[in-house]
Protein backbone atom coordinates (compact mmCIF):
# COMPACT_ATOMS: atom_id res chain seq x y z
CA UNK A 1 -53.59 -19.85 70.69
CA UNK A 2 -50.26 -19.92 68.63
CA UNK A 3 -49.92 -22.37 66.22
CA UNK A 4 -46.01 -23.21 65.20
CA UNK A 5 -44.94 -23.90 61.65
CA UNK A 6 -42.80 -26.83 61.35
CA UNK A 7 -39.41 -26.27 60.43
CA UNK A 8 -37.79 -27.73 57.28
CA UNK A 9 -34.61 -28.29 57.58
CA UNK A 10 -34.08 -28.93 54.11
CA UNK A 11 -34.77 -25.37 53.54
CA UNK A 12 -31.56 -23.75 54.26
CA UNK A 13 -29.51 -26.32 51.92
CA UNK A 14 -31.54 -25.99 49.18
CA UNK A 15 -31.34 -22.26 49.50
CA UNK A 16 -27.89 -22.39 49.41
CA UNK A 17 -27.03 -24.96 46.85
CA UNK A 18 -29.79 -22.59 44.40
CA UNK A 19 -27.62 -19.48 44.92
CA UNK A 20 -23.91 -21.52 44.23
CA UNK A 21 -25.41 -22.60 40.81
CA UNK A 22 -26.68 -19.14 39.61
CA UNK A 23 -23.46 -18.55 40.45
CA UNK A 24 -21.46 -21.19 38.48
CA UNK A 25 -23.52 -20.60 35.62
CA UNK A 26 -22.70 -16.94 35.50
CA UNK A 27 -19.44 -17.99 35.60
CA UNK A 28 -19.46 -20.28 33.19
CA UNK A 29 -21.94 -17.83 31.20
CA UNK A 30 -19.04 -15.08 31.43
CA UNK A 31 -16.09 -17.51 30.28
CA UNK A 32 -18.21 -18.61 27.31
CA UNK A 33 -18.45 -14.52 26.36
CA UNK A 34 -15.06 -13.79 26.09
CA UNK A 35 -13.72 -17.05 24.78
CA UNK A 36 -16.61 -15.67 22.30
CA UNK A 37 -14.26 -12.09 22.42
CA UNK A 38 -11.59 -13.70 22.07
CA UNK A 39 -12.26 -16.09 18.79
CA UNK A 40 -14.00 -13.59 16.65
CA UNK A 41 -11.05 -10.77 17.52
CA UNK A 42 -9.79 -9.33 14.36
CA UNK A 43 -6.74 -10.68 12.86
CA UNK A 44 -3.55 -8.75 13.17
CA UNK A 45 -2.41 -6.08 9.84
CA UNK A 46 0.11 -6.56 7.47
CA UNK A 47 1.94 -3.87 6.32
CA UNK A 48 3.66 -3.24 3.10
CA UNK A 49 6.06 -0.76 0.95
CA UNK A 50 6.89 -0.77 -2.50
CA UNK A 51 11.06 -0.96 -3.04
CA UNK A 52 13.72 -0.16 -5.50
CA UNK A 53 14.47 -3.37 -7.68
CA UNK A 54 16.90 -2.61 -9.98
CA UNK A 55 20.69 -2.93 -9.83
CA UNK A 56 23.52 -0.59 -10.25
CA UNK A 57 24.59 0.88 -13.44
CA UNK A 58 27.48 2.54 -14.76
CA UNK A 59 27.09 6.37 -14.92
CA UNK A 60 25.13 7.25 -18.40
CA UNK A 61 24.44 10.76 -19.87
CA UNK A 62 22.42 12.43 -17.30
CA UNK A 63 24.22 14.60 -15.36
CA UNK A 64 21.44 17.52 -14.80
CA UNK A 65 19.11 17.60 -11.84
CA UNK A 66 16.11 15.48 -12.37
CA UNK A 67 12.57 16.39 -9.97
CA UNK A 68 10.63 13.09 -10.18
CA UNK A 69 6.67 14.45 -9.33
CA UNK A 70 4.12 15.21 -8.75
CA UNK A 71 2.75 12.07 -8.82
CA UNK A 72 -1.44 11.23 -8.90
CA UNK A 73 -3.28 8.16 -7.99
CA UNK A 74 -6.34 7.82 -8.60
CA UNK A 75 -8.82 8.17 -5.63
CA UNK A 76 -9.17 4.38 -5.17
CA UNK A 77 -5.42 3.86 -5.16
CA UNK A 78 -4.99 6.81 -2.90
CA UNK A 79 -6.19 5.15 0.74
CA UNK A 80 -3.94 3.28 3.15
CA UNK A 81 -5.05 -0.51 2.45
CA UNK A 82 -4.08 -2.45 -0.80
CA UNK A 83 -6.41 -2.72 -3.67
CA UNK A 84 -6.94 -5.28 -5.95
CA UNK A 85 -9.23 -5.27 -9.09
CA UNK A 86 -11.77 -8.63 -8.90
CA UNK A 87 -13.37 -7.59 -12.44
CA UNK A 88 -13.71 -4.55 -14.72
CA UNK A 89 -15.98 -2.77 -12.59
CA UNK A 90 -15.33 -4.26 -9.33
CA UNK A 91 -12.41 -3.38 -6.93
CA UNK A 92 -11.85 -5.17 -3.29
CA UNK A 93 -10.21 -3.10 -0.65
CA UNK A 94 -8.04 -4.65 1.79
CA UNK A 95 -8.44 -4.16 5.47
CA UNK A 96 -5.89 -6.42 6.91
CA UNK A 97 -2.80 -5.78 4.18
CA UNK A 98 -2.12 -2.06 4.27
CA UNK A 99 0.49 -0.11 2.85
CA UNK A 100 3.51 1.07 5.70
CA UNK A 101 2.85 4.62 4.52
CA UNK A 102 1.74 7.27 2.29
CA UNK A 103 1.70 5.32 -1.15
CA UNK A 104 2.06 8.76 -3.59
CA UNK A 105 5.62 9.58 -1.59
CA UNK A 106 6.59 5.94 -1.75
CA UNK A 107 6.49 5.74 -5.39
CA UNK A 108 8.35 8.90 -5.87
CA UNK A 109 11.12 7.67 -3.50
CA UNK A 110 11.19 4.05 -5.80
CA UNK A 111 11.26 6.15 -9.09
CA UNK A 112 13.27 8.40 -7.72
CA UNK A 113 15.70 5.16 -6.16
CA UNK A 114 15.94 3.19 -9.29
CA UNK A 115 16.63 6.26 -11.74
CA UNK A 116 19.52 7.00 -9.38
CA UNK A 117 20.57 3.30 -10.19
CA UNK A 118 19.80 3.36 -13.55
CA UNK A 119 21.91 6.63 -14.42
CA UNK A 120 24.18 6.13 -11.91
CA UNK A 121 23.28 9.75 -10.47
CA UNK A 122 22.61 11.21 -7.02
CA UNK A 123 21.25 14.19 -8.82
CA UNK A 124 17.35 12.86 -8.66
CA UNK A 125 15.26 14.77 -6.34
CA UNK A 126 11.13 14.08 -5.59
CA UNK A 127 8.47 16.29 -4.59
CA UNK A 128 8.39 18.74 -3.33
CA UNK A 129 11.67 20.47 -3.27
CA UNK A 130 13.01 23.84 -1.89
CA UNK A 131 11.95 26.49 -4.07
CA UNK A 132 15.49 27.42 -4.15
CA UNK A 133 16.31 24.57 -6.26
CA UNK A 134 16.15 24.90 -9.70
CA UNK A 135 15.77 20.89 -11.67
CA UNK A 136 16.96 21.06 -15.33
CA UNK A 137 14.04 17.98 -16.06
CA UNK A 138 10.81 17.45 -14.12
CA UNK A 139 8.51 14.48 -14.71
CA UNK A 140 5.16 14.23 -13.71
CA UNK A 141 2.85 10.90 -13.66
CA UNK A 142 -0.85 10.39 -14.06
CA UNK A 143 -1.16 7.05 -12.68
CA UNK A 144 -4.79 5.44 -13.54
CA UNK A 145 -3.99 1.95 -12.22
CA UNK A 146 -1.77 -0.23 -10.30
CA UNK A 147 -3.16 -2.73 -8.81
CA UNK A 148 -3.63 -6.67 -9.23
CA UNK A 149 -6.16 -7.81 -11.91
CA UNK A 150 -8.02 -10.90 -12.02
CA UNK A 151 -5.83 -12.46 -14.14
CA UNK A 152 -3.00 -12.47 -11.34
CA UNK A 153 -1.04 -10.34 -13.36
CA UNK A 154 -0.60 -6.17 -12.01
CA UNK A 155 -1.65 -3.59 -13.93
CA UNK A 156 0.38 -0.41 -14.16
CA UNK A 157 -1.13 2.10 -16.91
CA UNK A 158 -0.15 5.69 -16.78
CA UNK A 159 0.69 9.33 -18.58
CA UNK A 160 4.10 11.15 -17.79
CA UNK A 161 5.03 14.24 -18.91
CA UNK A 162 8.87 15.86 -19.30
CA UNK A 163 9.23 19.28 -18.77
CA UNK A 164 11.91 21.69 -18.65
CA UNK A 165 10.71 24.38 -15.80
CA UNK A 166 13.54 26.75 -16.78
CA UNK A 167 11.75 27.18 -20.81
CA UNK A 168 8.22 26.49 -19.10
CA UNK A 169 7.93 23.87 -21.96
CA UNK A 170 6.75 20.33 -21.99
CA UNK A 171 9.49 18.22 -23.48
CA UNK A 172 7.80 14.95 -23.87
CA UNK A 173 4.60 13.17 -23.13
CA UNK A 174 3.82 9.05 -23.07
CA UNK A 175 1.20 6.55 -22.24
CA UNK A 176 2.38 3.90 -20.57
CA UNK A 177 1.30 0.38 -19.84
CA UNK A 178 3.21 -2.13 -18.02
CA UNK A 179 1.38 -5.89 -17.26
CA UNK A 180 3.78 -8.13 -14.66
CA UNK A 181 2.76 -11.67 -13.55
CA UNK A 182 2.40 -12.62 -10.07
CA UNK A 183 4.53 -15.44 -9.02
CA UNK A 184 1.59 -16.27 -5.83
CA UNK A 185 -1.84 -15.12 -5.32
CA UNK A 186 -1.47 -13.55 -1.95
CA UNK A 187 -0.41 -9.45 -0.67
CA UNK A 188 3.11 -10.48 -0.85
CA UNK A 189 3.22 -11.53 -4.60
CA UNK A 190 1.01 -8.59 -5.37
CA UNK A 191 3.84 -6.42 -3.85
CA UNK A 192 6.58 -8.02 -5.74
CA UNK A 193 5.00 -7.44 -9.02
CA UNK A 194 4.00 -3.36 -8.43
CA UNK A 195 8.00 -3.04 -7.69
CA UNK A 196 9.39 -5.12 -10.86
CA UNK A 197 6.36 -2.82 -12.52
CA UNK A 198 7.72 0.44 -11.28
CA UNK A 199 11.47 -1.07 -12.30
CA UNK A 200 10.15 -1.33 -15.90
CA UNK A 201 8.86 1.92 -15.68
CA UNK A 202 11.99 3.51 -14.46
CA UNK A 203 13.82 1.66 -16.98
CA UNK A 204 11.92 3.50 -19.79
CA UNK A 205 12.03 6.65 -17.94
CA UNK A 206 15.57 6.56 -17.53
CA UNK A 207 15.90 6.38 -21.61
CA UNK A 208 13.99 9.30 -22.00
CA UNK A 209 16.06 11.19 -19.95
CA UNK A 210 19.37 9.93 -21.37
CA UNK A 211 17.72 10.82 -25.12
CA UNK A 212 16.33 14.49 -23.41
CA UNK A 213 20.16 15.23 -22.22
CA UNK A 214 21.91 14.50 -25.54
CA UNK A 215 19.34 16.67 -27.61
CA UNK A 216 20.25 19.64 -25.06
């Protein structure tokens, strides 16, 4: 004998109506995962270079050809994002305000800029030239900081040296170190200080350099 289930003919509704919400709540699942994506994306990078501040000056007593480097950072300087200094001990790296390019060859090219200025010379060269060039004056820098301090304020402390590579014979050798304000708190303002720093710097370099030509 054959016995015949009774259809429901709810079945194939409900079947259907099961499957079309597992699928709108993958859906829904999958826009709530990249709206996710999308809100805890990374910001977008800043980039920065240092620049020549000072203005033009008449020509002054420095006619021979000047080779501004090599120049040293320190190995927490030397890295593409900007540093700042939150305490003695402490230093906070930047990942989202980095510098436009190699930070060693940028100061050269400011020093190198605002002595040009300064002495009202085109005779100013930076590391590393031809070996078939031969400067009169060659100053090296030790930097040991330049950053922003605590105290919104930048830091510049350093050692040059003067030599005269024709002699083989270190001219001069100075500690330096230079304290600017920050007019702001943020990469911008930190920026603007290291450049009226390395201004101040040139400005002192520059008067070593006059002083080092008239004793020749």
């Amino acid at each position: 004998m054959f016995t015949s289930t009774p259809c429901n003919p709810w079945k194939s509704g409900s079947s259907h109506r099961s499957n079309h919400m597992t699928l709108r709540l993958f859906v829904i699942a999958l826009a709530l995962l990249f709206l996710g994506g999308c809100a805890s994306r990374s910001p977008m990078s800043s980039f920065y270079v240092l620049s020549p501040v000072v203005g033009k000056a008449e020509p002054a007593n420095a006619g021979f050809l000047v080779g501004i480097g090599l120049v040293r950072l320190p190995d927490y300087l030397n890295r593409s994002q900007l540093v700042r200094r939150s305490s003695d001990s402490r230093l906070e790296v930047d990942e989202f305000n980095r510098w436009g390019g190699d930070l060693t060859q940028n100061i050269q090219d400011v020093l190198a800029e605002n002595l040009s200025r300064l002495l009202g010379s085109d005779r100013i060269l930076t590391y590393p030239w031809s070996g078939a060039i031969k400067v009169s004056r060659q100053l090296a820098l030790d930097i040991r900081r330049f950053e922003a301090g605590p105290g919104r304020e930048v830091v510049l402390d350093l050692q040059w040296r003067l030599f005269d590579p024709a002699r083989d014979e270190l001219i001069a050798l100075a500690n330096e170190h230079i304290v600017v304000p920050m007019q702001g708190e943020d990469s911008t303002a930190m920026v603007r200080a290291q450049n009226a720093a390395l201004a101040e710097l040139s400005r002192r370099l520059a008067g070593v350099l006059v002083r080092s030509n008239d004793q020749r």
